[in-house]
PDB file of N, CA and C in Angstrom:
ATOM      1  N   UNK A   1      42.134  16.546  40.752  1.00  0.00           N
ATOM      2  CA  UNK A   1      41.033  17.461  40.649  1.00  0.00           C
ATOM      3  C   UNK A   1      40.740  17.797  39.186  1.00  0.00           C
ATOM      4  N   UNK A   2      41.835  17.857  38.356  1.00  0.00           N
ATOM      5  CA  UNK A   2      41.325  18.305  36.923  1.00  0.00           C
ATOM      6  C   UNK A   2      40.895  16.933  36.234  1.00  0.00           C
ATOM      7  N   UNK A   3      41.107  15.738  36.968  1.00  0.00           N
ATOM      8  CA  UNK A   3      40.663  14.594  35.736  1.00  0.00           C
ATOM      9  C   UNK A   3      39.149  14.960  36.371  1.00  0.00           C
ATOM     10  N   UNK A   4      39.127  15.235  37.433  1.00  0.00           N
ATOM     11  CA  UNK A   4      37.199  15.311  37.763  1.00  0.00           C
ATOM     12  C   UNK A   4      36.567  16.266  37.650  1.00  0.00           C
ATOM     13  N   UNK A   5      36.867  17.633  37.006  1.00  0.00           N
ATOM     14  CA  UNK A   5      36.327  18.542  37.058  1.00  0.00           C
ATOM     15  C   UNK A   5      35.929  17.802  35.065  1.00  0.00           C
ATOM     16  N   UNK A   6      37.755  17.006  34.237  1.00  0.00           N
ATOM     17  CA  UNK A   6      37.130  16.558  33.032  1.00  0.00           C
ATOM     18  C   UNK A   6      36.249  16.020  32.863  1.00  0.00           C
ATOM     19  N   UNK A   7      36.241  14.614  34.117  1.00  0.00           N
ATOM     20  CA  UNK A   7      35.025  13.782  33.677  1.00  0.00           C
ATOM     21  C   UNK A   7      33.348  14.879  33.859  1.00  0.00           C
ATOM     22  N   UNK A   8      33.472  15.568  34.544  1.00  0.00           N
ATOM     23  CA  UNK A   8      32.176  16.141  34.588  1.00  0.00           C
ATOM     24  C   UNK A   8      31.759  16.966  33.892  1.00  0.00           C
ATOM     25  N   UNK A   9      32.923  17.561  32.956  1.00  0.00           N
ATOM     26  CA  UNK A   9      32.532  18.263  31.378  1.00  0.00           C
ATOM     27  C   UNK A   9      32.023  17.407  30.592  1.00  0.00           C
ATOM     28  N   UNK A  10      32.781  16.025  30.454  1.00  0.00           N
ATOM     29  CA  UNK A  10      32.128  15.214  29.054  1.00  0.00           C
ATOM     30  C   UNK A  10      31.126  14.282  29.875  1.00  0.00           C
ATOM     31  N   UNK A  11      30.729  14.415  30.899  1.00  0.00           N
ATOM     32  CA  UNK A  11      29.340  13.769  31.265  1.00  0.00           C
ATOM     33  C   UNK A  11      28.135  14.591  31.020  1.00  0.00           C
ATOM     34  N   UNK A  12      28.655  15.914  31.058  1.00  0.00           N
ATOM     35  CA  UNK A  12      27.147  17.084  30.895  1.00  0.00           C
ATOM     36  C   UNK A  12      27.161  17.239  29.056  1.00  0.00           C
ATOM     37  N   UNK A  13      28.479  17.325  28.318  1.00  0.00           N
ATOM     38  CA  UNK A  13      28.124  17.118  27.457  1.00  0.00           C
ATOM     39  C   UNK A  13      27.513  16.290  27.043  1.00  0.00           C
ATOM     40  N   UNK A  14      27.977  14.568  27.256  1.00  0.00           N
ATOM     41  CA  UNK A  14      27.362  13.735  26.677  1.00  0.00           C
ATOM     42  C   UNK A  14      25.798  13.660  27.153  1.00  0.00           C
ATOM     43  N   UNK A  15      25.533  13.730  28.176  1.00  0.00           N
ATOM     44  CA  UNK A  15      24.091  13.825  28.771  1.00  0.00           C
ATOM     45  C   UNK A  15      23.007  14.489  28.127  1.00  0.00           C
ATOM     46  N   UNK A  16      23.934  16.489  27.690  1.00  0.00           N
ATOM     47  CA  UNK A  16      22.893  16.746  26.668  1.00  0.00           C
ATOM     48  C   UNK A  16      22.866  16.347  25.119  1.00  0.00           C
ATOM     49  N   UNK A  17      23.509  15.942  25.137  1.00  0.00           N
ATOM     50  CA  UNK A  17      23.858  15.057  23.404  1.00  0.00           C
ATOM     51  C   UNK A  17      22.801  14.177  23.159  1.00  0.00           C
ATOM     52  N   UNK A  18      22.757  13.279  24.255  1.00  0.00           N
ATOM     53  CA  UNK A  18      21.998  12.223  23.962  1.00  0.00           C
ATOM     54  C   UNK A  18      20.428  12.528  25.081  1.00  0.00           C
ATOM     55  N   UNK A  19      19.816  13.914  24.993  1.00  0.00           N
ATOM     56  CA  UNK A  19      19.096  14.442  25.880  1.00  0.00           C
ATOM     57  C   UNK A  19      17.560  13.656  25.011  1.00  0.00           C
ATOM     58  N   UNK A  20      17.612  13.936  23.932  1.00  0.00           N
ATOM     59  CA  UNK A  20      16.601  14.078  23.254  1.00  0.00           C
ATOM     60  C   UNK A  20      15.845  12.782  22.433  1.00  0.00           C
ATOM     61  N   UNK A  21      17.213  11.928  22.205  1.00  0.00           N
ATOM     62  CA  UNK A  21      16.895  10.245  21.649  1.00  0.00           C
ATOM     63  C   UNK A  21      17.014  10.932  20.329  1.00  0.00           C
ATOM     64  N   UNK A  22      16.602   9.610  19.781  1.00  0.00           N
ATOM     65  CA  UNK A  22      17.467   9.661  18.349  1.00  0.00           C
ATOM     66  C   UNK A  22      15.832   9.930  17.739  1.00  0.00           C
ATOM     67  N   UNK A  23      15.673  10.824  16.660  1.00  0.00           N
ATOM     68  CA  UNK A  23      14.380  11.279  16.363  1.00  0.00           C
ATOM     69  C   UNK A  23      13.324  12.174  16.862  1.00  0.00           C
ATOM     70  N   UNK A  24      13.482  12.871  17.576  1.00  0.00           N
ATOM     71  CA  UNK A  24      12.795  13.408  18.508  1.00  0.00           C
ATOM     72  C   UNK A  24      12.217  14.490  18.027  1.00  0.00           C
ATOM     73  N   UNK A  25      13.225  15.188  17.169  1.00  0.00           N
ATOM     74  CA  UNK A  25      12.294  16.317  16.428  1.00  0.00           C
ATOM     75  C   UNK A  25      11.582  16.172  15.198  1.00  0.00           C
ATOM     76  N   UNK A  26      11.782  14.972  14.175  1.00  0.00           N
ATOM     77  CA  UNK A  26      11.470  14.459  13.364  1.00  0.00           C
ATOM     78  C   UNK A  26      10.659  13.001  13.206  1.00  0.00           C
ATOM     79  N   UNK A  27       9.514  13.157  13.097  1.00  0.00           N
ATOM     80  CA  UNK A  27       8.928  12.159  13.035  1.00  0.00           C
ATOM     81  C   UNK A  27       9.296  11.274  11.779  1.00  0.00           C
ATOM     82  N   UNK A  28       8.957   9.778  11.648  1.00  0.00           N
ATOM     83  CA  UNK A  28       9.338   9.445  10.669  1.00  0.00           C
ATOM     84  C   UNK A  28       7.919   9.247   9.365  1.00  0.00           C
ATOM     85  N   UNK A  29       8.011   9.862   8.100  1.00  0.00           N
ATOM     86  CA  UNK A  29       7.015   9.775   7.778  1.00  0.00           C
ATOM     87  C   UNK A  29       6.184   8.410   7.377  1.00  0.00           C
ATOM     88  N   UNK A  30       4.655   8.847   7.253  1.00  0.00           N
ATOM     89  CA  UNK A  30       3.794   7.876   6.837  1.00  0.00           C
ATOM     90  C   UNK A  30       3.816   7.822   5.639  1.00  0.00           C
ATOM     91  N   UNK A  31       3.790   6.476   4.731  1.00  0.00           N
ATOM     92  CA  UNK A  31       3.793   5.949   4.093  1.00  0.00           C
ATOM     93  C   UNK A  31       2.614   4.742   3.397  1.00  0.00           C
ATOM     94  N   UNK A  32       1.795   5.804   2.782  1.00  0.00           N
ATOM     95  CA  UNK A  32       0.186   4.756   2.730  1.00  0.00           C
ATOM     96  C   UNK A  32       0.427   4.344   1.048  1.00  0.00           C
ATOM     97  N   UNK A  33      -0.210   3.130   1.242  1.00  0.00           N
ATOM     98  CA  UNK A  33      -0.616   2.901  -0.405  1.00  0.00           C
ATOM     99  C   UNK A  33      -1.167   3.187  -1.205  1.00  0.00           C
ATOM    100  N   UNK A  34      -1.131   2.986  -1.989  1.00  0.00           N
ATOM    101  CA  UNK A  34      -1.519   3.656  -3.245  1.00  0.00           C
ATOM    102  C   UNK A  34      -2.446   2.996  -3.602  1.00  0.00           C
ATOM    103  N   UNK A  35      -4.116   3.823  -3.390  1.00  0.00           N
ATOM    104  CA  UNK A  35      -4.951   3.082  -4.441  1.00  0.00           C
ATOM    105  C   UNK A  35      -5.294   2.900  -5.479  1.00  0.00           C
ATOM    106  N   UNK A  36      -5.475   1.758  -6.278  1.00  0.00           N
ATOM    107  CA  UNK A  36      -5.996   2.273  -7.597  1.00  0.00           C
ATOM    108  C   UNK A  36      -7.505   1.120  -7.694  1.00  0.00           C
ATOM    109  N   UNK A  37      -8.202   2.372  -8.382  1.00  0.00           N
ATOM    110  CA  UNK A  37      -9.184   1.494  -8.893  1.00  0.00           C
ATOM    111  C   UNK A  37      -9.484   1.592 -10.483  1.00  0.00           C
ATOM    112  N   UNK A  38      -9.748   0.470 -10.727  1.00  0.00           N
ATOM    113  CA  UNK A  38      -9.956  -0.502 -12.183  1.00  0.00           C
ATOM    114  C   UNK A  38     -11.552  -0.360 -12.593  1.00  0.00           C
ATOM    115  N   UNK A  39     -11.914   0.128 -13.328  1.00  0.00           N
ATOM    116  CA  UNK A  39     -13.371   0.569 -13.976  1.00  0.00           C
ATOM    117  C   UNK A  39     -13.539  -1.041 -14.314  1.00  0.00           C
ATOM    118  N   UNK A  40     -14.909  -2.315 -14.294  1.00  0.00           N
ATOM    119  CA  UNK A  40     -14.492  -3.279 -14.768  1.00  0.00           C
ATOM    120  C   UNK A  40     -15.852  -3.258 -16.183  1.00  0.00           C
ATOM    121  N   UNK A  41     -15.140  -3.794 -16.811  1.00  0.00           N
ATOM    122  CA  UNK A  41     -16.047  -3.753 -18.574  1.00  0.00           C
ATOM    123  C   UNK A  41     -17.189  -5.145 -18.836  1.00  0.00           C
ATOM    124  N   UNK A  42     -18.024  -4.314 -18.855  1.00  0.00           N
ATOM    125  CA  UNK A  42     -18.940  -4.990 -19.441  1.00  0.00           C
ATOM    126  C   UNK A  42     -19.221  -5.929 -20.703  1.00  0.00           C
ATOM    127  N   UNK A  43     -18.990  -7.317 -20.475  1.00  0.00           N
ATOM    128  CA  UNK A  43     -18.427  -8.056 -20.872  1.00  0.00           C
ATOM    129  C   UNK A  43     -19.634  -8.445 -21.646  1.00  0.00           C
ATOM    130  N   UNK A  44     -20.494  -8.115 -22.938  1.00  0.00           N
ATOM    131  CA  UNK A  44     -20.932  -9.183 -24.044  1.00  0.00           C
ATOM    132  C   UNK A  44     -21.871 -10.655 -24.233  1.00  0.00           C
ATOM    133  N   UNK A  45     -20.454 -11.383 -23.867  1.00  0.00           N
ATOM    134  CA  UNK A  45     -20.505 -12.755 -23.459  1.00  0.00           C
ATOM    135  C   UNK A  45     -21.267 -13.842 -22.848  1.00  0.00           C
ATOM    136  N   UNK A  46     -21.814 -12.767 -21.683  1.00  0.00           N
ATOM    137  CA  UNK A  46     -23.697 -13.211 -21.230  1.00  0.00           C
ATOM    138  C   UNK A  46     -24.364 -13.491 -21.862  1.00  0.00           C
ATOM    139  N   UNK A  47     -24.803 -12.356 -22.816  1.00  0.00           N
ATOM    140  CA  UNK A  47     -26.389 -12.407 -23.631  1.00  0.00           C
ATOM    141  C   UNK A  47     -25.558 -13.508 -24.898  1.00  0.00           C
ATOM    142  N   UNK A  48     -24.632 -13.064 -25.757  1.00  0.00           N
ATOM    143  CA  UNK A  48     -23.716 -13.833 -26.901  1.00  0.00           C
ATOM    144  C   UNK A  48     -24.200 -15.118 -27.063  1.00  0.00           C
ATOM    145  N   UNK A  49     -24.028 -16.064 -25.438  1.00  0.00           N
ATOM    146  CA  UNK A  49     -23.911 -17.743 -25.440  1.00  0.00           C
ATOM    147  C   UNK A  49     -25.747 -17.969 -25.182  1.00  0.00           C
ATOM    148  N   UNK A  50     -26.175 -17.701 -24.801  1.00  0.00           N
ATOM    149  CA  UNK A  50     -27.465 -17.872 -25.154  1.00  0.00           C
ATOM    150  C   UNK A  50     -28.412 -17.568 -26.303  1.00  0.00           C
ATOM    151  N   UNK A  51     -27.658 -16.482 -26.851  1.00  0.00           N
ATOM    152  CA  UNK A  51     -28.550 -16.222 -28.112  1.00  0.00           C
ATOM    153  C   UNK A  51     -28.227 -16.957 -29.286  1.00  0.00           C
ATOM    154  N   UNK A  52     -26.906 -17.616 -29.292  1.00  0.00           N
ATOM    155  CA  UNK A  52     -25.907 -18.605 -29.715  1.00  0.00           C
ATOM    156  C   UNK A  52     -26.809 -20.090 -29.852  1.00  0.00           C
ATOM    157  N   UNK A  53     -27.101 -20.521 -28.263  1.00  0.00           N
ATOM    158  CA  UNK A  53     -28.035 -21.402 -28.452  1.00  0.00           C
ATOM    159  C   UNK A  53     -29.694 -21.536 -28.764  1.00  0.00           C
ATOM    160  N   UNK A  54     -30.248 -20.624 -28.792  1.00  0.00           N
ATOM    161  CA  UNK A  54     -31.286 -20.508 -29.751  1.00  0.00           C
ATOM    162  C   UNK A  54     -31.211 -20.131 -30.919  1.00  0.00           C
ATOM    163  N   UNK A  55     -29.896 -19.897 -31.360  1.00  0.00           N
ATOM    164  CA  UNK A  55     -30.124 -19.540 -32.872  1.00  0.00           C
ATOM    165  C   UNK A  55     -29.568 -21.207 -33.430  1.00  0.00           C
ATOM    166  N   UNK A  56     -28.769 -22.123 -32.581  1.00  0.00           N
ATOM    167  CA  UNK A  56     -28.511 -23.681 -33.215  1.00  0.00           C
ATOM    168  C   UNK A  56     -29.844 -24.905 -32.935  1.00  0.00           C
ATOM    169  N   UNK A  57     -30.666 -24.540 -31.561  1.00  0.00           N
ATOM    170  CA  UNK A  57     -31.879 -24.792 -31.659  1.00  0.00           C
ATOM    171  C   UNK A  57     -32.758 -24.709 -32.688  1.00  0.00           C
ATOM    172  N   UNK A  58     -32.533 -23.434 -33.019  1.00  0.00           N
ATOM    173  CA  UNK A  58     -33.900 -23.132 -34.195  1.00  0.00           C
ATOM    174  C   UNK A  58     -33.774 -23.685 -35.075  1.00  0.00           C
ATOM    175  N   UNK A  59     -32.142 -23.861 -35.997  1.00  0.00           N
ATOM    176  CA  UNK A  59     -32.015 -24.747 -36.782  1.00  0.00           C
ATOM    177  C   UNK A  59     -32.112 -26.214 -36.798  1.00  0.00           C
ATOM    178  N   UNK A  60     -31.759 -25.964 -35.319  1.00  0.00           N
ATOM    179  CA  UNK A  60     -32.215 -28.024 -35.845  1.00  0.00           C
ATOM    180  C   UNK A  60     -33.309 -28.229 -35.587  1.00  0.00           C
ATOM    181  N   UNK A  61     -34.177 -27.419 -35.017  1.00  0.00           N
ATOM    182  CA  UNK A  61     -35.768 -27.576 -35.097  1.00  0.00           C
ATOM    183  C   UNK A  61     -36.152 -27.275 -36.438  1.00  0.00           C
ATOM    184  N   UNK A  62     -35.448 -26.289 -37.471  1.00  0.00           N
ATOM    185  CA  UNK A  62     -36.242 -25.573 -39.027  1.00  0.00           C
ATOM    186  C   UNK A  62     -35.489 -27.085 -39.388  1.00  0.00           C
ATOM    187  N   UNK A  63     -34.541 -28.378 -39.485  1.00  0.00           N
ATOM    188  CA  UNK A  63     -33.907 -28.698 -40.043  1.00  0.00           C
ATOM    189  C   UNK A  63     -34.552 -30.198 -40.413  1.00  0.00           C
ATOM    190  N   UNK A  64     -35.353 -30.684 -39.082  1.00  0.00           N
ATOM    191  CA  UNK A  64     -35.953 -31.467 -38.878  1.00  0.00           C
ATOM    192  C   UNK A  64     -37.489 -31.805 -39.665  1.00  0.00           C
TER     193      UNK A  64
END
């Protein structure tokens, strides 16, 4: 009688022990990325190569 009155102590214990699952009151947190944004620069280089070639045009047209 006392091993069964034991087993039925550490069955109600263990029962409420493991009542709740593992996490239950604690969610696990979210974890978002990180944005970044990059301003992008206005790059020159457009107008540069064309004005580049009318200014070697002109010369070999003044050259001629």
């Amino acid at each position: 009688m006392k091993k069964i009155a034991l087993a039925a102590v550490l069955s109600a214990a263990a029962s409420t022990a493991f009542a709740g699952g593992h996490g239950s009151k604690y969610a696990e947190p979210v974890i978002e990325p990180e944005i970044i944004v990059e301003e992008t620069r206005k790059s020159s280089a457009g107008i540069v190569v064309p004005i580049m070639l009318l200014v070697l045009i002109a010369a070999a047209v003044a050259a001629n």
